[in-house]
N, C-alpha and C. Protein backbone atom coordinates (compact mmCIF):
# COMPACT_ATOMS: atom_id res chain seq x y z
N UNK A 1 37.94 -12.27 16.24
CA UNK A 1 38.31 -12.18 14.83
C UNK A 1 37.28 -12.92 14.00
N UNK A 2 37.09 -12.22 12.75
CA UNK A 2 35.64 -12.75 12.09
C UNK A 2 36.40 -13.78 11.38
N UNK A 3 35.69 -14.99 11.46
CA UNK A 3 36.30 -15.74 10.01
C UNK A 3 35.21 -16.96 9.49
N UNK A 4 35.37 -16.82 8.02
CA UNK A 4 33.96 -17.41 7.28
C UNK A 4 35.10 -18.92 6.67
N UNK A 5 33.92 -19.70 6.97
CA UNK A 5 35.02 -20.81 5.98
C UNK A 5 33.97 -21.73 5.31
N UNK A 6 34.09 -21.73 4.31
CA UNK A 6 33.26 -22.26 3.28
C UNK A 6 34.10 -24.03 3.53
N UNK A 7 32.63 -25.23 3.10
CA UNK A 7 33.01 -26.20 3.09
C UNK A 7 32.50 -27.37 1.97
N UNK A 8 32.59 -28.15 1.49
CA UNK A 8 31.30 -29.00 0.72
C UNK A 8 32.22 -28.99 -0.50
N UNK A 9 32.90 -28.73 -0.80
CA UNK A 9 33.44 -28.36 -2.61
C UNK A 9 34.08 -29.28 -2.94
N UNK A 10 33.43 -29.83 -4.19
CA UNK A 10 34.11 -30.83 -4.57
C UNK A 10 33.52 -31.08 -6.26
N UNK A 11 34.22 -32.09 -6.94
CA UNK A 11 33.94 -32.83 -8.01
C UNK A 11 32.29 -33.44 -8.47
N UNK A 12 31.35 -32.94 -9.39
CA UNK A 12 30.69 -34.05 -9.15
C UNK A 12 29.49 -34.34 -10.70
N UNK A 13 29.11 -35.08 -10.75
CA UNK A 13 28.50 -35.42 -12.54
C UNK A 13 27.07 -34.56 -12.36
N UNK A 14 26.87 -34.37 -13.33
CA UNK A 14 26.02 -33.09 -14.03
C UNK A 14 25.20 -33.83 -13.23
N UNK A 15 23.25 -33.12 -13.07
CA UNK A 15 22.29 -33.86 -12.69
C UNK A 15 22.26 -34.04 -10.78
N UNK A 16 23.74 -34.42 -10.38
CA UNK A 16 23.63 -34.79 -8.84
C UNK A 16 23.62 -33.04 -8.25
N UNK A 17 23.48 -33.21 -6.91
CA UNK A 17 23.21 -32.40 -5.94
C UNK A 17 25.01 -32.33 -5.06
N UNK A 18 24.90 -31.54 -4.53
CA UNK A 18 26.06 -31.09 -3.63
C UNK A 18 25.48 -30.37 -2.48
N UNK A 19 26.17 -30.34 -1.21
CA UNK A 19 25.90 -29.43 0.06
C UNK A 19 26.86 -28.94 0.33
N UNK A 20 27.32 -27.26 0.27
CA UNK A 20 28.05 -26.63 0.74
C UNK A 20 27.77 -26.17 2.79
N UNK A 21 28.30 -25.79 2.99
CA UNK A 21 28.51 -25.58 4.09
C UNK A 21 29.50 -24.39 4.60
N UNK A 22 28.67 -23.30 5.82
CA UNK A 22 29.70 -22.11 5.89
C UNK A 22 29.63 -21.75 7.35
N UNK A 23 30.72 -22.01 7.87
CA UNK A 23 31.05 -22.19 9.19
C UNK A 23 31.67 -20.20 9.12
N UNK A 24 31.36 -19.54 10.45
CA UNK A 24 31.35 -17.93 10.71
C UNK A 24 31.55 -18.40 12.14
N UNK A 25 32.21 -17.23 12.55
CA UNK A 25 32.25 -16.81 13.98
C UNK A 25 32.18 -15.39 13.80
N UNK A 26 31.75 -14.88 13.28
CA UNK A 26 30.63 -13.41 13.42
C UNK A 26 29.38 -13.95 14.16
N UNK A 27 28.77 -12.48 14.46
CA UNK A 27 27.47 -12.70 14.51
C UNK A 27 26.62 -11.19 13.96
N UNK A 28 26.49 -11.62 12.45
CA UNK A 28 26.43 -10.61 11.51
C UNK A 28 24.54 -11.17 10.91
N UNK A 29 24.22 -10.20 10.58
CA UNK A 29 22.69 -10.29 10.24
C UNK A 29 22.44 -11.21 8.92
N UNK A 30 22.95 -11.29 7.92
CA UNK A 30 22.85 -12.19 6.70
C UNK A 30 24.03 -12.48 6.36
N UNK A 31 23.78 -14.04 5.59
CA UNK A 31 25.31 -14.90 5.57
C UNK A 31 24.58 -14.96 4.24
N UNK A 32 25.45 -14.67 3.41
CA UNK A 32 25.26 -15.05 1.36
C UNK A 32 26.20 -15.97 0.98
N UNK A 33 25.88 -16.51 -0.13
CA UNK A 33 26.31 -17.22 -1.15
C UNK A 33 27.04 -16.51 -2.52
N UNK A 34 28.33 -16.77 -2.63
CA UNK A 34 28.50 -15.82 -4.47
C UNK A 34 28.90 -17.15 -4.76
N UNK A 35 29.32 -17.15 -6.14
CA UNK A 35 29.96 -17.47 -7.00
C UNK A 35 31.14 -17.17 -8.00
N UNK A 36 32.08 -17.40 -8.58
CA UNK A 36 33.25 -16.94 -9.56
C UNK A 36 33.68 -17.97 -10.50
N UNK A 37 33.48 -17.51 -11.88
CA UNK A 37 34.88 -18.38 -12.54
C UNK A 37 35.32 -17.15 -13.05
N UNK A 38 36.07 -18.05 -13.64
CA UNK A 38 38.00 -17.06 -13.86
C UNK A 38 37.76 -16.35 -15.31
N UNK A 39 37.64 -15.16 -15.52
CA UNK A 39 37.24 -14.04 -16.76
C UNK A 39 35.96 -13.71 -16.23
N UNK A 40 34.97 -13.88 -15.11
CA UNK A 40 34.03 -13.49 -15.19
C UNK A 40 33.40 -12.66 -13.83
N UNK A 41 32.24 -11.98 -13.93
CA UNK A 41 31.98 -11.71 -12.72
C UNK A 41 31.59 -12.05 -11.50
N UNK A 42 31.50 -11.78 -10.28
CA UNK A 42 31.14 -12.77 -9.08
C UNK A 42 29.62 -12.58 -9.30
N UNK A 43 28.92 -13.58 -8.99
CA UNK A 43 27.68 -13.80 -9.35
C UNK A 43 27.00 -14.04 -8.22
N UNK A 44 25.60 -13.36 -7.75
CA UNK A 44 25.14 -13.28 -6.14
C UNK A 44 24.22 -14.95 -6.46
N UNK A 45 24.38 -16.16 -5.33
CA UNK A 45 23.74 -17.15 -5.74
C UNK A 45 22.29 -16.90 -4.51
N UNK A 46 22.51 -16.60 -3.18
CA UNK A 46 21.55 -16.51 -2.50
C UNK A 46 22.00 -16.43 -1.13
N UNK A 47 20.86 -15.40 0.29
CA UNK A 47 21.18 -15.26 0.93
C UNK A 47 19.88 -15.56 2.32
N UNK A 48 20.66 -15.55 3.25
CA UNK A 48 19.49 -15.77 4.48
C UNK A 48 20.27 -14.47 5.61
N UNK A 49 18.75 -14.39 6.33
CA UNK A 49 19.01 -13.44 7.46
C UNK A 49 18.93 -15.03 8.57
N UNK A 50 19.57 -13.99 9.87
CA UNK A 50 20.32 -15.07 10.66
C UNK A 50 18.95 -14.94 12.18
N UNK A 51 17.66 -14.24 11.77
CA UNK A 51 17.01 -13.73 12.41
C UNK A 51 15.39 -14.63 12.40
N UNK A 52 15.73 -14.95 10.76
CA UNK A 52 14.59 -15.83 10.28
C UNK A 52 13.95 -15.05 9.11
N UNK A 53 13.20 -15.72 8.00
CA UNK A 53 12.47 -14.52 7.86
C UNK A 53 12.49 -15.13 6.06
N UNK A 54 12.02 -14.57 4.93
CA UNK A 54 12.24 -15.56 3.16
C UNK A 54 13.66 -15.24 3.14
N UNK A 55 14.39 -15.70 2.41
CA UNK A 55 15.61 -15.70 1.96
C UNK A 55 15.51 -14.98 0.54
N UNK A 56 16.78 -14.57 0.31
CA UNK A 56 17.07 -14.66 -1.67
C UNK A 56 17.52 -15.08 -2.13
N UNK A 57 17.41 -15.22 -3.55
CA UNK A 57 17.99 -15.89 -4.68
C UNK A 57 18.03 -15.64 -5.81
N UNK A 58 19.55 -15.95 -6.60
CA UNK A 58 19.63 -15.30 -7.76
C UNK A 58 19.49 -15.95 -8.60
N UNK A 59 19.03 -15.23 -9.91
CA UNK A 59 18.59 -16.00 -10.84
C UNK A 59 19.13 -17.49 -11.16
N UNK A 60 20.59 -17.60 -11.23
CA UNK A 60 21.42 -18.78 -10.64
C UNK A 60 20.77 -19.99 -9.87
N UNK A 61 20.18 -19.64 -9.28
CA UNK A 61 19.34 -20.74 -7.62
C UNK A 61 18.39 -20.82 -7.88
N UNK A 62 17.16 -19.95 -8.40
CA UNK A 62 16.20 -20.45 -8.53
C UNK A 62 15.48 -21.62 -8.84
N UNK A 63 14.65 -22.50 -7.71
CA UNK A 63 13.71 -23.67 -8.57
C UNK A 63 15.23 -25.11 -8.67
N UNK A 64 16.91 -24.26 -7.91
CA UNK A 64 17.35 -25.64 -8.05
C UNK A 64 18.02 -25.46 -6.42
N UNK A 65 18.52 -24.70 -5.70
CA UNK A 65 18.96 -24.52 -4.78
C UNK A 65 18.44 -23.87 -3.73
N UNK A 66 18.98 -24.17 -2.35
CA UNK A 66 17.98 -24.07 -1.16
C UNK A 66 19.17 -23.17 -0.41
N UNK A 67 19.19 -22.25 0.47
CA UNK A 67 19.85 -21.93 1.66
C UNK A 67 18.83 -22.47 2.91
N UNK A 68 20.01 -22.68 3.66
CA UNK A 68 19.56 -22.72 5.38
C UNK A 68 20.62 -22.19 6.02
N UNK A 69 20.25 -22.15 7.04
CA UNK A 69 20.41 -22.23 8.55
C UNK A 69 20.14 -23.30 9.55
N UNK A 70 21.09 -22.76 10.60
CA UNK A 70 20.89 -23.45 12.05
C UNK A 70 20.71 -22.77 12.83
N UNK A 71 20.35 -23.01 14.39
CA UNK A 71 20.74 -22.42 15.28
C UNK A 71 22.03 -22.26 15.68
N UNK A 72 23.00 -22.72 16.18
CA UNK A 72 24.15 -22.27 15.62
C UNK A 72 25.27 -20.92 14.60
N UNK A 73 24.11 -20.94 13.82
CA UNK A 73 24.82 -19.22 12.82
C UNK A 73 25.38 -19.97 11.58
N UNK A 74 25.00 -21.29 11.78
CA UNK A 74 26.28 -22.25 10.33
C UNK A 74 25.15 -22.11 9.19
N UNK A 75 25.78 -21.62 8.05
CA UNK A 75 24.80 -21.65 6.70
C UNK A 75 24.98 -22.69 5.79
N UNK A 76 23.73 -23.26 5.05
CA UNK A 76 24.38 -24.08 4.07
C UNK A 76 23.41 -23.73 2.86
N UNK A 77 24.30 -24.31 2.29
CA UNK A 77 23.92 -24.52 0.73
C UNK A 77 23.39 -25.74 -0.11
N UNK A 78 22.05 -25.89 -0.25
CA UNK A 78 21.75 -27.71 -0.73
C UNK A 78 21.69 -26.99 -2.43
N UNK A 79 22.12 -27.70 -3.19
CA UNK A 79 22.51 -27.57 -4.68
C UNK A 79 22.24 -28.68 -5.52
N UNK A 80 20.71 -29.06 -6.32
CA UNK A 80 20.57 -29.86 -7.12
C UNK A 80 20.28 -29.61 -8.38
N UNK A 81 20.64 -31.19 -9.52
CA UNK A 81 20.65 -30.30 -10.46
C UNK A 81 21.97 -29.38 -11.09
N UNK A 82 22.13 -30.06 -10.85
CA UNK A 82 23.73 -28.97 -10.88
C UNK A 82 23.97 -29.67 -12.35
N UNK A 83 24.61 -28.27 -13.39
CA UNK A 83 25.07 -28.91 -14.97
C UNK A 83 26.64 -27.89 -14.63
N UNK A 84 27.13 -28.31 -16.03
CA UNK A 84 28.12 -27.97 -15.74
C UNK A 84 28.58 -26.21 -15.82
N UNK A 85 27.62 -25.72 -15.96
CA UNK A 85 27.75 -23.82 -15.93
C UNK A 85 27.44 -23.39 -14.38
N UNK A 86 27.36 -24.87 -13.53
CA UNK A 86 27.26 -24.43 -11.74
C UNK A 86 28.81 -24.50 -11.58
N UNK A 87 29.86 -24.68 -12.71
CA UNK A 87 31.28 -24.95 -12.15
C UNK A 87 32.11 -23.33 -11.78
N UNK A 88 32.10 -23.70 -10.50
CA UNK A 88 32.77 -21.83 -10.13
C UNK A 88 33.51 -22.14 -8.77
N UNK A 89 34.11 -21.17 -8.52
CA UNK A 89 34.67 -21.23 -7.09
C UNK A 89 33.03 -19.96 -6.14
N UNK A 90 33.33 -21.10 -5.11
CA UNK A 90 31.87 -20.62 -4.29
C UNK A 90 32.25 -19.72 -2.57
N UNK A 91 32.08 -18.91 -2.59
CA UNK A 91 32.46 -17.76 -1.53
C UNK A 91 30.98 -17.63 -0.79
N UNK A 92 31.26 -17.75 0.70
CA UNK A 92 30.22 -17.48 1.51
C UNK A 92 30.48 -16.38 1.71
N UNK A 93 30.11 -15.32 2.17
CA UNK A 93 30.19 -13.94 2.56
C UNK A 93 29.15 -13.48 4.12
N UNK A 94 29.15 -12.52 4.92
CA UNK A 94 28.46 -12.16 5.46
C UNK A 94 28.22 -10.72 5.64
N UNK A 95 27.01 -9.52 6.23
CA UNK A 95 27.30 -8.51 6.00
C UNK A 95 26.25 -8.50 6.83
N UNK A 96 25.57 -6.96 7.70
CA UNK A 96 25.14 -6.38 8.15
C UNK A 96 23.85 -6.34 7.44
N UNK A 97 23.59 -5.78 6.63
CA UNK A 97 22.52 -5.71 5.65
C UNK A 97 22.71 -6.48 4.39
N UNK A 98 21.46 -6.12 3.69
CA UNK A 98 21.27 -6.82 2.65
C UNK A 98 20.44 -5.98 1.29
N UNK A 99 20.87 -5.95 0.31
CA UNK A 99 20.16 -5.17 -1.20
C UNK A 99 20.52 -6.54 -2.26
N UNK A 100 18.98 -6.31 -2.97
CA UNK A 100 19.37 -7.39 -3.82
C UNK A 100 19.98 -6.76 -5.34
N UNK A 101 20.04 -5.24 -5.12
CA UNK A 101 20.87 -4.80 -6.20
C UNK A 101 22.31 -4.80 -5.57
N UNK A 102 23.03 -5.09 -6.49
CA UNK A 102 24.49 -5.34 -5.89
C UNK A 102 24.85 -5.68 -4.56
N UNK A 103 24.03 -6.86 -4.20
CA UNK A 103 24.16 -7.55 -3.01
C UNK A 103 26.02 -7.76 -2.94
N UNK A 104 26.73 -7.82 -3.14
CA UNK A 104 28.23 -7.87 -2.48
C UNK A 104 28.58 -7.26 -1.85
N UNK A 105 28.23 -5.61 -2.30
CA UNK A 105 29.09 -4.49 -1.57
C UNK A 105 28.55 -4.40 -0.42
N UNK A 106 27.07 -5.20 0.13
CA UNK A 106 27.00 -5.24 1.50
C UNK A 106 27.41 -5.87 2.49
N UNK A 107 28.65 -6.89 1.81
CA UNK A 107 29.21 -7.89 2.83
C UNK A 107 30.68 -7.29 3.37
N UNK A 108 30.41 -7.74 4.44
CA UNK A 108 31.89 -7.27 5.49
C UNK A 108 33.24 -8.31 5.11
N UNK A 109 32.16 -9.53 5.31
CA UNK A 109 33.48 -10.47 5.62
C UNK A 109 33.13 -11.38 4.25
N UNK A 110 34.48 -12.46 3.66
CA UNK A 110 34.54 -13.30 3.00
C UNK A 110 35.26 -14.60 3.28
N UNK A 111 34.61 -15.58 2.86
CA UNK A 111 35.54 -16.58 2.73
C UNK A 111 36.50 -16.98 1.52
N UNK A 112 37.27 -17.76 1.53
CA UNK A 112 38.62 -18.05 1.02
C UNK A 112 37.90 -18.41 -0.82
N UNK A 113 36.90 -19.34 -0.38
CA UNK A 113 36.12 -20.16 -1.62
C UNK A 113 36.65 -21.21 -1.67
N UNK A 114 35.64 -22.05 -2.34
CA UNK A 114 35.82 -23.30 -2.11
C UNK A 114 35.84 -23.79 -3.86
N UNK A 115 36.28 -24.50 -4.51
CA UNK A 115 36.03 -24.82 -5.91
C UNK A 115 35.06 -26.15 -6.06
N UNK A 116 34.07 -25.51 -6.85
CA UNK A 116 32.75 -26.52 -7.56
C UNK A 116 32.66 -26.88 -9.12
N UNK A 117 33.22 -28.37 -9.24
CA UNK A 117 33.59 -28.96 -10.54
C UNK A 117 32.19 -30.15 -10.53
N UNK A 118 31.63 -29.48 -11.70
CA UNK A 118 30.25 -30.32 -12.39
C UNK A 118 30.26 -30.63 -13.80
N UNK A 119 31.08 -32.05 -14.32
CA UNK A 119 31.21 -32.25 -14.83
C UNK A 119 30.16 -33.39 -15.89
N UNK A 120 30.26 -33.23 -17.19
CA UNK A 120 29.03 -33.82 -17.97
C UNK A 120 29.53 -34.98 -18.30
């Protein structure tokens, strides 16, 4: 049974950094990053193949946020810089492939989300 579980979410003042964390027991080709707040759309933050290889990133991440990997299959998320328009609930996802146009509809699986409060 596939299951994604997002970890790292928490409270924290504008300026600092956060590390999410996304624990899978798939073994699916790219593990992504979204984003959500509430009236708005899910927003693609960035993704890695589980093979090696550049990653992506959405306009969102650029120049402030990093994806990795392990060996293992565990993804994370390093997040600095963070103001308070990084405040969203944060969903790891995974999927088979990958398009950076409407990167969602290529994910299989989701996690629950985790909520990210960046307060000024």
């Amino acid at each position: 049974q596939v299951r994604m579980a997002e970890s790292g979410g928490r409270s924290v003042q504008a300026g600092g950094p956060l590390h999410l964390s996304c624990g899978r027991t798939c073994s699916t080709y790219v593990v992504a990053w979204f984003r959500q707040t509430a009236g708005k759309e899910r927003e693609f933050v960035a993704a890695i193949t589980l093979s090696g290889g550049d990653p992506w990133y959405g306009n969102v991440a650029k120049g402030r946020f990093t994806i990795a990997r392990d060996n293992a299959g565990n993804v994370y998320l390093q997040m600095n810089k963070l103001t308070p328009e990084d405040t969203a609930d944060y969903f790891c996802a995974a999927g088979a492939s990958f398009q950076s146009a409407n990167p969602s509809q290529y994910m299989d699986f989701w996690g629950k989300g985790i909520p990210v409060t960046v307060s000024s």
